[in-house]
PDB file of N, CA and C in Angstrom:
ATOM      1  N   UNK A   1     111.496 108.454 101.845  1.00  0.00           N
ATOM      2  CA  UNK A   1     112.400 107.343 101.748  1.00  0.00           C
ATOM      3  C   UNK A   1     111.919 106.460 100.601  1.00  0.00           C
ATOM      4  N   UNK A   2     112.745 106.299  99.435  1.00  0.00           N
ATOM      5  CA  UNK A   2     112.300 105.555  98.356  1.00  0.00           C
ATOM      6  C   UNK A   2     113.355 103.886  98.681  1.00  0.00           C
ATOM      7  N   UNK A   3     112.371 102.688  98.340  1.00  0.00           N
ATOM      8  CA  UNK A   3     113.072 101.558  98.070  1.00  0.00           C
ATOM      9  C   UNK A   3     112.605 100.988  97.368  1.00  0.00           C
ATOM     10  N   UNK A   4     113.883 100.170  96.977  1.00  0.00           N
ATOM     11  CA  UNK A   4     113.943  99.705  95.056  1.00  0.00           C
ATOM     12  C   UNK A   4     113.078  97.487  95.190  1.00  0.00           C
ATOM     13  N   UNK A   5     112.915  97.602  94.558  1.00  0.00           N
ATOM     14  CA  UNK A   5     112.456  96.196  94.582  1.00  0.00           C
ATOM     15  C   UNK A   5     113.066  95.126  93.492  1.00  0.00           C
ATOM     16  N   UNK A   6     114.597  95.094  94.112  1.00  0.00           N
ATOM     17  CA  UNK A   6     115.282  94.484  92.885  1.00  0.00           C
ATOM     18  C   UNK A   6     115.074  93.284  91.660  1.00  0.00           C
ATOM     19  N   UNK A   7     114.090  92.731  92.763  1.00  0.00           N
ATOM     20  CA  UNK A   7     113.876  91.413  91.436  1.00  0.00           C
ATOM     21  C   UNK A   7     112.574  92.234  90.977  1.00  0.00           C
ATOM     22  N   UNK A   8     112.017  92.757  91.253  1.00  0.00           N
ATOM     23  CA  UNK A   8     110.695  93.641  90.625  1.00  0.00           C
ATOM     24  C   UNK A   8     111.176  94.555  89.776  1.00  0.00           C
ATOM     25  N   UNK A   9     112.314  95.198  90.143  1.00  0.00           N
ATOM     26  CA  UNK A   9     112.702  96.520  89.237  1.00  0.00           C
ATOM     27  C   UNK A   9     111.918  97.632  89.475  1.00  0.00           C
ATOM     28  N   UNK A  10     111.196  97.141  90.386  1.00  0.00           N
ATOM     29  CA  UNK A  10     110.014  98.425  90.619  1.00  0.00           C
ATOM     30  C   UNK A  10     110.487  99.642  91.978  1.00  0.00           C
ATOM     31  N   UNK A  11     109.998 100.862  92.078  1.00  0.00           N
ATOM     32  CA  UNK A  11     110.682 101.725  93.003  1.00  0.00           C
ATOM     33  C   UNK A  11     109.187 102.227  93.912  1.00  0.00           C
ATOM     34  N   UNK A  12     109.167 102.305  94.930  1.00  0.00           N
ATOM     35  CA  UNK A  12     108.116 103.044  95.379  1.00  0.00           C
ATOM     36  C   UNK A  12     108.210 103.594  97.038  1.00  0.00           C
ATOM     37  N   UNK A  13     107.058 104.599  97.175  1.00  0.00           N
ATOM     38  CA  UNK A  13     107.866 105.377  98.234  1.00  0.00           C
ATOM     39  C   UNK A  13     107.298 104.916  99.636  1.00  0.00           C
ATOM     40  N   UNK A  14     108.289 104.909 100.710  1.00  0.00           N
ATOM     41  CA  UNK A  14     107.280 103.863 102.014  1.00  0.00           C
ATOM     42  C   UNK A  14     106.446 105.170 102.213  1.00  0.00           C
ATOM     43  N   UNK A  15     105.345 104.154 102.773  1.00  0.00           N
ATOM     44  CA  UNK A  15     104.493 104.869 103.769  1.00  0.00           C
ATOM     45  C   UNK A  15     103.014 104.945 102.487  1.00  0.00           C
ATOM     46  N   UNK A  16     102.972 104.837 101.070  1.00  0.00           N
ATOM     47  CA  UNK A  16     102.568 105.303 100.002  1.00  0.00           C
ATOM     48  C   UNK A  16     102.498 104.092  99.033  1.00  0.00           C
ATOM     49  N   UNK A  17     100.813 103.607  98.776  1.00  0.00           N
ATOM     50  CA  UNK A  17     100.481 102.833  98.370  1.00  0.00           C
ATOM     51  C   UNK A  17     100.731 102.664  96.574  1.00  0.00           C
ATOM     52  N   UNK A  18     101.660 101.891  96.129  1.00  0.00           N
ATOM     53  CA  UNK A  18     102.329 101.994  94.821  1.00  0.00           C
ATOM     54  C   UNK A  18     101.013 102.045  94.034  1.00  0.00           C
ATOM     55  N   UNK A  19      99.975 101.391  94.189  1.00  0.00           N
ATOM     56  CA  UNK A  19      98.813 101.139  93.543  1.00  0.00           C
ATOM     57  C   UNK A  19      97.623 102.211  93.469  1.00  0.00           C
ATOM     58  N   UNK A  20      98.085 103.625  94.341  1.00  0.00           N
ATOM     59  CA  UNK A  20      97.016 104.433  94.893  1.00  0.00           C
ATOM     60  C   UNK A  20      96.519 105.468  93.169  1.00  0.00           C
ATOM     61  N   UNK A  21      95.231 104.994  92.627  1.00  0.00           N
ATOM     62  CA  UNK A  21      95.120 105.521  91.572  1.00  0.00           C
ATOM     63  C   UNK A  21      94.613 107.132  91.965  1.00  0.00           C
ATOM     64  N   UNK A  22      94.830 107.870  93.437  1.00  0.00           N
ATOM     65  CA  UNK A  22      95.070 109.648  93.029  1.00  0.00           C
ATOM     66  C   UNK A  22      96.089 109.780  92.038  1.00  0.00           C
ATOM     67  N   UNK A  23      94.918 111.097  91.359  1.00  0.00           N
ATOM     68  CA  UNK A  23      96.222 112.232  90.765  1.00  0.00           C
ATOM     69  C   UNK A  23      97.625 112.763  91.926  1.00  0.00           C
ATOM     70  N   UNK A  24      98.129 113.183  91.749  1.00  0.00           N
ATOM     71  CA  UNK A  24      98.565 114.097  92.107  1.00  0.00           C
ATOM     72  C   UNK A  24      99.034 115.371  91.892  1.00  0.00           C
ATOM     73  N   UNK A  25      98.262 116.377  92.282  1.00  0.00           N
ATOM     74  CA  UNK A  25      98.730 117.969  91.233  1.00  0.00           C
ATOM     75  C   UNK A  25     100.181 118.709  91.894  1.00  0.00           C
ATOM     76  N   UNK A  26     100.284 119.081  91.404  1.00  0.00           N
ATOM     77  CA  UNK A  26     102.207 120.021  92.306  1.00  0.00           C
ATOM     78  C   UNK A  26     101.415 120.634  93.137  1.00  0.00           C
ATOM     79  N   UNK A  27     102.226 121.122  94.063  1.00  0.00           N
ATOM     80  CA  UNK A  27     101.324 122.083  95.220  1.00  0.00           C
ATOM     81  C   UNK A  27     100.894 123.100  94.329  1.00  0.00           C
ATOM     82  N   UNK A  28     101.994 123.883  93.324  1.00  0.00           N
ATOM     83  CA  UNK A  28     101.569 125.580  93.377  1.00  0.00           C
ATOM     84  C   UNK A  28     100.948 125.409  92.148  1.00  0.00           C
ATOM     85  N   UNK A  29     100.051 124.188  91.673  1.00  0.00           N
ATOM     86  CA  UNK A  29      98.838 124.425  90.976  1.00  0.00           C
ATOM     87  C   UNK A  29      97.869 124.736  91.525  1.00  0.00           C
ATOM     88  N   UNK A  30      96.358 125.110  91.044  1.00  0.00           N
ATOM     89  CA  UNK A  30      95.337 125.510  91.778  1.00  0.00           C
ATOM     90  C   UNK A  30      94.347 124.305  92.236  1.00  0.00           C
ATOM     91  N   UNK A  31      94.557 123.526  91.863  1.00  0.00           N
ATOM     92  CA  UNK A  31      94.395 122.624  92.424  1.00  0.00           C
ATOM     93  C   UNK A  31      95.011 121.552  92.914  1.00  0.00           C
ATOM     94  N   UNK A  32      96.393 121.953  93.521  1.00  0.00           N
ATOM     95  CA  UNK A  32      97.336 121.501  94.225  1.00  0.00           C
ATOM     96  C   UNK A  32      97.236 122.272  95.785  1.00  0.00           C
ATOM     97  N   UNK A  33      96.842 123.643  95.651  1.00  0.00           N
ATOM     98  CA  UNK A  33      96.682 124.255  96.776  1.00  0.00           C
ATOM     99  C   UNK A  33      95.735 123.702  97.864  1.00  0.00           C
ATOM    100  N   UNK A  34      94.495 123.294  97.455  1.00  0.00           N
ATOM    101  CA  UNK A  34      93.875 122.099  98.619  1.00  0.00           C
ATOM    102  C   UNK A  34      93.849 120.885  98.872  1.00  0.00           C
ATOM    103  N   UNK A  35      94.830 120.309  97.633  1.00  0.00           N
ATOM    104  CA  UNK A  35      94.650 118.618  97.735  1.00  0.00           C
ATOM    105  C   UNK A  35      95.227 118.521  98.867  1.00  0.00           C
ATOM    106  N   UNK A  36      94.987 117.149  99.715  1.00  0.00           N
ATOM    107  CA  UNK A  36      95.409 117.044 100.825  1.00  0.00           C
ATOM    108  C   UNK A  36      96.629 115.660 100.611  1.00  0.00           C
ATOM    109  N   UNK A  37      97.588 116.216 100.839  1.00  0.00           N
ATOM    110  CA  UNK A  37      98.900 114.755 100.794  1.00  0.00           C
ATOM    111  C   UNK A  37      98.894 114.106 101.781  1.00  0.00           C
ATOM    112  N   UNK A  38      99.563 113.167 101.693  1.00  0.00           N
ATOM    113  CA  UNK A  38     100.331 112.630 102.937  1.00  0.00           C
ATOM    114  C   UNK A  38     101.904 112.547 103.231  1.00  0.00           C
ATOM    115  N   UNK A  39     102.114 112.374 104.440  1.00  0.00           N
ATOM    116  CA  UNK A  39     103.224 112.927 105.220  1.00  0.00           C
ATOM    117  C   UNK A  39     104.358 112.567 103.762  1.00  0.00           C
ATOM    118  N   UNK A  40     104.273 111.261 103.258  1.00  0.00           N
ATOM    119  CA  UNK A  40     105.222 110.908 102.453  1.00  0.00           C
ATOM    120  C   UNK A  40     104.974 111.250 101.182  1.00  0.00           C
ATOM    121  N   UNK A  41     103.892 112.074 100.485  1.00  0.00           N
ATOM    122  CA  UNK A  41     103.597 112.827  99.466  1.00  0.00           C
ATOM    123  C   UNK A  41     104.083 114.124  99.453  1.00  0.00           C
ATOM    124  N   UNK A  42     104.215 114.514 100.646  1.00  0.00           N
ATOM    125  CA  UNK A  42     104.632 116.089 101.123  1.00  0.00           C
ATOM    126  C   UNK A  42     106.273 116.264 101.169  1.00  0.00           C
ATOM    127  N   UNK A  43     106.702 114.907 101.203  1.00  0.00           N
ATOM    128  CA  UNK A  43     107.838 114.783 101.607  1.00  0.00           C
ATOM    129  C   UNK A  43     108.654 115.144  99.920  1.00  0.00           C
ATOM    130  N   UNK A  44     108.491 114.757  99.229  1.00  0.00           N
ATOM    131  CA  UNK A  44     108.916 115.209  97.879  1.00  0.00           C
ATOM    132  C   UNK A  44     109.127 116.260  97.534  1.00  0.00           C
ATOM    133  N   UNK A  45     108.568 117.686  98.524  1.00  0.00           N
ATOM    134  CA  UNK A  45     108.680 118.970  98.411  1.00  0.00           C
ATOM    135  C   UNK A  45     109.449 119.431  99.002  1.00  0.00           C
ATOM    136  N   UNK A  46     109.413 119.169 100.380  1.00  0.00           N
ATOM    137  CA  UNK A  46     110.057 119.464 101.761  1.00  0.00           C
ATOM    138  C   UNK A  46     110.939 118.501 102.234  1.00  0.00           C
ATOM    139  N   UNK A  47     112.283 119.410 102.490  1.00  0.00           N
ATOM    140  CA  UNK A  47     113.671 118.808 102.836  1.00  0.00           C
ATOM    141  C   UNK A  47     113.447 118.128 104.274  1.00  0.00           C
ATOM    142  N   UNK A  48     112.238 117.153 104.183  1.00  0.00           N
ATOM    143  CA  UNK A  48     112.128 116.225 105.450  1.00  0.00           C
ATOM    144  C   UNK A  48     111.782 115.007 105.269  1.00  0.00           C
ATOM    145  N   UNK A  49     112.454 114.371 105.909  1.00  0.00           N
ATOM    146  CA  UNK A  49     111.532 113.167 106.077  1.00  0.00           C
ATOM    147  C   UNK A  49     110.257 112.707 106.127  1.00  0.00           C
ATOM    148  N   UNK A  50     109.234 111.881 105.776  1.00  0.00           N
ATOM    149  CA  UNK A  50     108.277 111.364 106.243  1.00  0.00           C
ATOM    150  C   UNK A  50     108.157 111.460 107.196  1.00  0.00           C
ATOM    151  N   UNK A  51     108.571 110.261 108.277  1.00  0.00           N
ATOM    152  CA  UNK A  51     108.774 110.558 109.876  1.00  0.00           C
ATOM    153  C   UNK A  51     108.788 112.017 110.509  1.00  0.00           C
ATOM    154  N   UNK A  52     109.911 112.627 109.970  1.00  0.00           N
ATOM    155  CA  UNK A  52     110.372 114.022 110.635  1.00  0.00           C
ATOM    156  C   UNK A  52     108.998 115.006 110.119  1.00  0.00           C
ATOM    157  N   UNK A  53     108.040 114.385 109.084  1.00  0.00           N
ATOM    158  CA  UNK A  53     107.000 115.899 109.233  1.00  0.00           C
ATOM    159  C   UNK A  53     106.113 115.450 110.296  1.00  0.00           C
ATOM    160  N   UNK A  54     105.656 113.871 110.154  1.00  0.00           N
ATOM    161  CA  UNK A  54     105.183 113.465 111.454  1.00  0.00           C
ATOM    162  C   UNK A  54     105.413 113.795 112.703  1.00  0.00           C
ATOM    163  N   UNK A  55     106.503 113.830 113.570  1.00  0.00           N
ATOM    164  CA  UNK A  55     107.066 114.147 114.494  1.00  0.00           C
ATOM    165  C   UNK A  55     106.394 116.103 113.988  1.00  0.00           C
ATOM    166  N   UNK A  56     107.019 116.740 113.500  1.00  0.00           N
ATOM    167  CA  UNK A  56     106.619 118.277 113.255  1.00  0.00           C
ATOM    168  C   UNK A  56     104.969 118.164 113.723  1.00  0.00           C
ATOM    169  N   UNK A  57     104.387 117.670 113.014  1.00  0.00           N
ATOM    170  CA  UNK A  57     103.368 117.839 112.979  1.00  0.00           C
ATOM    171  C   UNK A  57     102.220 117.936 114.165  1.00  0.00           C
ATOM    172  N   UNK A  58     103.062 116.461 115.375  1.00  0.00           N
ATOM    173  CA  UNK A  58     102.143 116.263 116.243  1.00  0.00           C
ATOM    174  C   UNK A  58     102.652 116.728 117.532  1.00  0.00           C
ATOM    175  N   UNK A  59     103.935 117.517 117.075  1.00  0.00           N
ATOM    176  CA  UNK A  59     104.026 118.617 118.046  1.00  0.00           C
ATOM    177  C   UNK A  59     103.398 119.490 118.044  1.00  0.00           C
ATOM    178  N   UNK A  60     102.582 120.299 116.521  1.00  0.00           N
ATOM    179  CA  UNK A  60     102.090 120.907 116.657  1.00  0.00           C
ATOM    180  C   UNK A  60     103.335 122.302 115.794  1.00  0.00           C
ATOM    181  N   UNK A  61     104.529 121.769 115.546  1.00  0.00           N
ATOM    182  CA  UNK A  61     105.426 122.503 114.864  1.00  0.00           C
ATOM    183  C   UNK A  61     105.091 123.253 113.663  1.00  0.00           C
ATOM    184  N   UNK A  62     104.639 122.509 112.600  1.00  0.00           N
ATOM    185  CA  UNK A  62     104.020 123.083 111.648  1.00  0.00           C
ATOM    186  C   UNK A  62     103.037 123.258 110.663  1.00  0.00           C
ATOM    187  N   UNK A  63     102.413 123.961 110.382  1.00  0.00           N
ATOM    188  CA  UNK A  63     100.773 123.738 110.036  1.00  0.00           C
ATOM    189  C   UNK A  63     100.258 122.060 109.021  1.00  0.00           C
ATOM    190  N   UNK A  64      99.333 121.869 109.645  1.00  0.00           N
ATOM    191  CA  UNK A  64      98.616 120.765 108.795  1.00  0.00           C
ATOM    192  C   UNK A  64      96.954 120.517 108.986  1.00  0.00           C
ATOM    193  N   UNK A  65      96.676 119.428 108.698  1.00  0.00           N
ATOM    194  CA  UNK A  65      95.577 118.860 108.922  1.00  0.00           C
ATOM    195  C   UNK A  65      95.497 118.019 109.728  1.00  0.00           C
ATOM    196  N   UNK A  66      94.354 117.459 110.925  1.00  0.00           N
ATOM    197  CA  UNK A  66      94.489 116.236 111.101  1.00  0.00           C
ATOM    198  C   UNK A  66      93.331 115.506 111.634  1.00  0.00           C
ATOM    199  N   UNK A  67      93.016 114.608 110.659  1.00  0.00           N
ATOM    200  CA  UNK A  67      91.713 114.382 110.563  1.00  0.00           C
ATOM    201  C   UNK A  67      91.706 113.072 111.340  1.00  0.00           C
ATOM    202  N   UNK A  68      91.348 112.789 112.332  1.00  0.00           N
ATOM    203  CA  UNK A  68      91.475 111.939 113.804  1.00  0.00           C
ATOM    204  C   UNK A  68      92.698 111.067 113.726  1.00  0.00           C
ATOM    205  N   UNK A  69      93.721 111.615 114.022  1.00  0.00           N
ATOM    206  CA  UNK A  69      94.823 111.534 114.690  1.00  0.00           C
ATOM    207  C   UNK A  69      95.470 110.791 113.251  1.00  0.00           C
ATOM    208  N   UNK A  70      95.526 111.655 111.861  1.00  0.00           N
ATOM    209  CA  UNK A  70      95.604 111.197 110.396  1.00  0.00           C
ATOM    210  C   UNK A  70      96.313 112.251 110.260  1.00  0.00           C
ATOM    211  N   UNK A  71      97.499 112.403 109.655  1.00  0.00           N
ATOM    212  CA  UNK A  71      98.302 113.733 109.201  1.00  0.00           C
ATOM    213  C   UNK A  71      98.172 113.725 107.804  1.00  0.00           C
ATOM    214  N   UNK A  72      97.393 115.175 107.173  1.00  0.00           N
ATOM    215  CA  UNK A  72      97.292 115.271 106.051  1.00  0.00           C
ATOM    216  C   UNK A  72      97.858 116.730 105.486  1.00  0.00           C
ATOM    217  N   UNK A  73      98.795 117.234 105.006  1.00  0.00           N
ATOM    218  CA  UNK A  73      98.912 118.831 104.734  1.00  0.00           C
ATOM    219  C   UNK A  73      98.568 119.104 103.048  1.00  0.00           C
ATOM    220  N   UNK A  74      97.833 120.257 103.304  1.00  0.00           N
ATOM    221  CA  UNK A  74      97.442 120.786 101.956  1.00  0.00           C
ATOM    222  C   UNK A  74      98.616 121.195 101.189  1.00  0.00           C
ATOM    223  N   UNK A  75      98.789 122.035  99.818  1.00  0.00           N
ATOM    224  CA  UNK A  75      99.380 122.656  99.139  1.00  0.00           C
ATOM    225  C   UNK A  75      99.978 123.891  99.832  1.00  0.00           C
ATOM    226  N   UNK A  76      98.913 124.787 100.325  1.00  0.00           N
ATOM    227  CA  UNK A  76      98.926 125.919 101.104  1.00  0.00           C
ATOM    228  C   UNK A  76      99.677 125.585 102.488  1.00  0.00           C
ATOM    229  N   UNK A  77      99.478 124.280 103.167  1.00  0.00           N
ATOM    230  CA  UNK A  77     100.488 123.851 104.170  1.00  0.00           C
ATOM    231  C   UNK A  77     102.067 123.713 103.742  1.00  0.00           C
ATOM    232  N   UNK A  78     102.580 122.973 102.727  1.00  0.00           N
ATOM    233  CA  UNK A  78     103.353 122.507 102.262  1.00  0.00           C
ATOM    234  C   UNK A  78     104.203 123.929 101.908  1.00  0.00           C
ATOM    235  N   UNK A  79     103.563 125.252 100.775  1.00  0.00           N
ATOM    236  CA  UNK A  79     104.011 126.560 101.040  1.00  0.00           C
ATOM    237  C   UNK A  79     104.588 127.413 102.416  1.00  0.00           C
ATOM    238  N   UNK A  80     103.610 126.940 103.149  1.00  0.00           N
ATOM    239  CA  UNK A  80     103.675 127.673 104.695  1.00  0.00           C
ATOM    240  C   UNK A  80     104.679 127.191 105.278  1.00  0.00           C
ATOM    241  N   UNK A  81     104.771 125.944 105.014  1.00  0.00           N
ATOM    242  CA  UNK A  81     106.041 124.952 105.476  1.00  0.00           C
ATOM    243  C   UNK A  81     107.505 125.468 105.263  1.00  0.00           C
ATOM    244  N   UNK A  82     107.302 125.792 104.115  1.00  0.00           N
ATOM    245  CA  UNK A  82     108.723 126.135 103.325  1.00  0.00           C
ATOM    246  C   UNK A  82     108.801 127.608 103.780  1.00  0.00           C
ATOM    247  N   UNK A  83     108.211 128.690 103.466  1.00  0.00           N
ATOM    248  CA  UNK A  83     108.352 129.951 104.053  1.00  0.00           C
ATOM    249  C   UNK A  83     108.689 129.757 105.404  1.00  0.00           C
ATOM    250  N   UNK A  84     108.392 128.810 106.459  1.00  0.00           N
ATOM    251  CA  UNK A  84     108.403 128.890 107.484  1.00  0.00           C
ATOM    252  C   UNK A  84     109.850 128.965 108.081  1.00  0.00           C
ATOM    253  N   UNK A  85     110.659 127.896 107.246  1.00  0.00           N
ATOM    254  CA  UNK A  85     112.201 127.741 107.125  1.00  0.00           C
ATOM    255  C   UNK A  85     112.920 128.178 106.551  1.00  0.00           C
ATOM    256  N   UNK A  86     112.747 129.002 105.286  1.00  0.00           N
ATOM    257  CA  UNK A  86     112.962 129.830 104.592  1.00  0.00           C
ATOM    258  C   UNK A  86     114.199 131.000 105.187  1.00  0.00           C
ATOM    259  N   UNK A  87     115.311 130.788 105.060  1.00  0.00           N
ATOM    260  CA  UNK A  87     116.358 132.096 105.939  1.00  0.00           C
ATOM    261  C   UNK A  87     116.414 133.007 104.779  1.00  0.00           C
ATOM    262  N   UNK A  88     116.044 134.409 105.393  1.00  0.00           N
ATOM    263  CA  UNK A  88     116.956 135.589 104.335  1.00  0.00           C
ATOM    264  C   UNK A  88     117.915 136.002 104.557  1.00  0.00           C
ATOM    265  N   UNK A  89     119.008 135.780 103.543  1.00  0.00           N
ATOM    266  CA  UNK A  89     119.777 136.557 103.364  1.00  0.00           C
ATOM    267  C   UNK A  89     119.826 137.979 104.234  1.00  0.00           C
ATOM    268  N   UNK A  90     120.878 137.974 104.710  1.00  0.00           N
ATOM    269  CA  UNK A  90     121.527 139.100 105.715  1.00  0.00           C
ATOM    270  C   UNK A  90     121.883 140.228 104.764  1.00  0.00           C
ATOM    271  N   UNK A  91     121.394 141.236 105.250  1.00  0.00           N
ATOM    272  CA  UNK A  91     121.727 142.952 104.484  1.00  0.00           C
ATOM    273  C   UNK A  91     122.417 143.697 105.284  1.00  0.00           C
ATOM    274  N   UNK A  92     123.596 143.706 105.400  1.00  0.00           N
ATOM    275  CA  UNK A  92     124.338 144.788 106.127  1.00  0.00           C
ATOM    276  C   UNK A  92     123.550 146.519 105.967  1.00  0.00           C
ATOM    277  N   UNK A  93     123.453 146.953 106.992  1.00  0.00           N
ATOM    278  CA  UNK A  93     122.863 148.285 107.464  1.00  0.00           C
ATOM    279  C   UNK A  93     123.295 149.280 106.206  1.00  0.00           C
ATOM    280  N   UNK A  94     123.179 150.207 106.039  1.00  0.00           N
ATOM    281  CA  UNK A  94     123.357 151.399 105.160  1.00  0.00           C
ATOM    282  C   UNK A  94     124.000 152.504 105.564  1.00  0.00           C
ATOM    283  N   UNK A  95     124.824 152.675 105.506  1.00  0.00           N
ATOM    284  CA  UNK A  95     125.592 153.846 105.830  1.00  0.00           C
ATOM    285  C   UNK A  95     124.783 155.270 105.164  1.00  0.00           C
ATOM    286  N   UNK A  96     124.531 155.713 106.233  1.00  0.00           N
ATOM    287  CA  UNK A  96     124.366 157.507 105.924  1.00  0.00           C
ATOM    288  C   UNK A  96     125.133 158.107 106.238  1.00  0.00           C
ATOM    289  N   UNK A  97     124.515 159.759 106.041  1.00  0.00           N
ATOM    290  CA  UNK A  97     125.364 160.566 106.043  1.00  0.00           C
ATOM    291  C   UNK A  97     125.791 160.925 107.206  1.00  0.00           C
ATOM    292  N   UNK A  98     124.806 160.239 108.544  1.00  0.00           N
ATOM    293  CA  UNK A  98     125.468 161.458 109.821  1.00  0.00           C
ATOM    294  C   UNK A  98     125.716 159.783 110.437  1.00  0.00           C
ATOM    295  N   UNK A  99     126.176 158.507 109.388  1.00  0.00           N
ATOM    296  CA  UNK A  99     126.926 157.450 110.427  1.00  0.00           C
ATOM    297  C   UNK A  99     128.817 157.745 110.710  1.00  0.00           C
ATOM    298  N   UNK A 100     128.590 157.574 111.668  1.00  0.00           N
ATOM    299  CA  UNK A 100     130.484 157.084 112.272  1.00  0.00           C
ATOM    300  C   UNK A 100     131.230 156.585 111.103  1.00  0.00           C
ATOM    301  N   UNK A 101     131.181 155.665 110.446  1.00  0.00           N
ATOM    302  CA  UNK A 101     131.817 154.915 109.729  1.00  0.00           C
ATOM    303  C   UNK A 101     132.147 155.930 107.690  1.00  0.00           C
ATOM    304  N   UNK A 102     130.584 157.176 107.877  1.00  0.00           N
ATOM    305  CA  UNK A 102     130.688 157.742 106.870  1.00  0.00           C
ATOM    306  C   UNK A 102     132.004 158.998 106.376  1.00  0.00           C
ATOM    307  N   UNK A 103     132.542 159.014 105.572  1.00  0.00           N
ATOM    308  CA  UNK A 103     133.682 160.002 105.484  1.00  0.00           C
ATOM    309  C   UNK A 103     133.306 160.719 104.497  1.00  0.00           C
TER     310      UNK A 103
END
């Protein structure tokens, strides 16, 4: 969830300290694969909410970290995340030679 700070002109994301001097690497750098985000850092990747990975998370829904009762997911989480929801595409069966439908 991003909000704007109109007489500031400034934009920043809740939950996520505007001032926080981390880098941040993309996940599918190599050193994006262990940095550890937070719920609203992760959220920039994944079609969720802040809240909603929270809630995921402390159900136990989908992989993370949590370092005393702190939700943190790696790069490699954030991947796992997405594969996890990930739908394939449907392949209709193959017709052979000894199917019903073959002429």
């Amino acid at each position: 969830m991003i909000f704007a700070h109109r007489a500031l002109g400034t934009f920043f994301q809740y939950g996520t300290n505007p001032q926080d001097p981390r880098k941040h690497p993309g996940t599918s750098a190599p050193e994006g694969e262990l940095f550890h985000y937070t719920p609203a850092e992760a959220a920039q990747w994944l079609p969720f909410s802040y809240h909603k990975l929270r809630r995921m998370a402390f159900a136990r829904e989908i992989p993370h970290v949590n370092n005393g009762n702190k939700i943190w997911l790696s790069g490699l989480n954030i991947r796992a995340i997405t594969e996890q929801f990930t739908v394939q595409p449907f392949a209709p069966p193959q017709l052979g030679e000894g199917s019903v439908h073959a002429s």
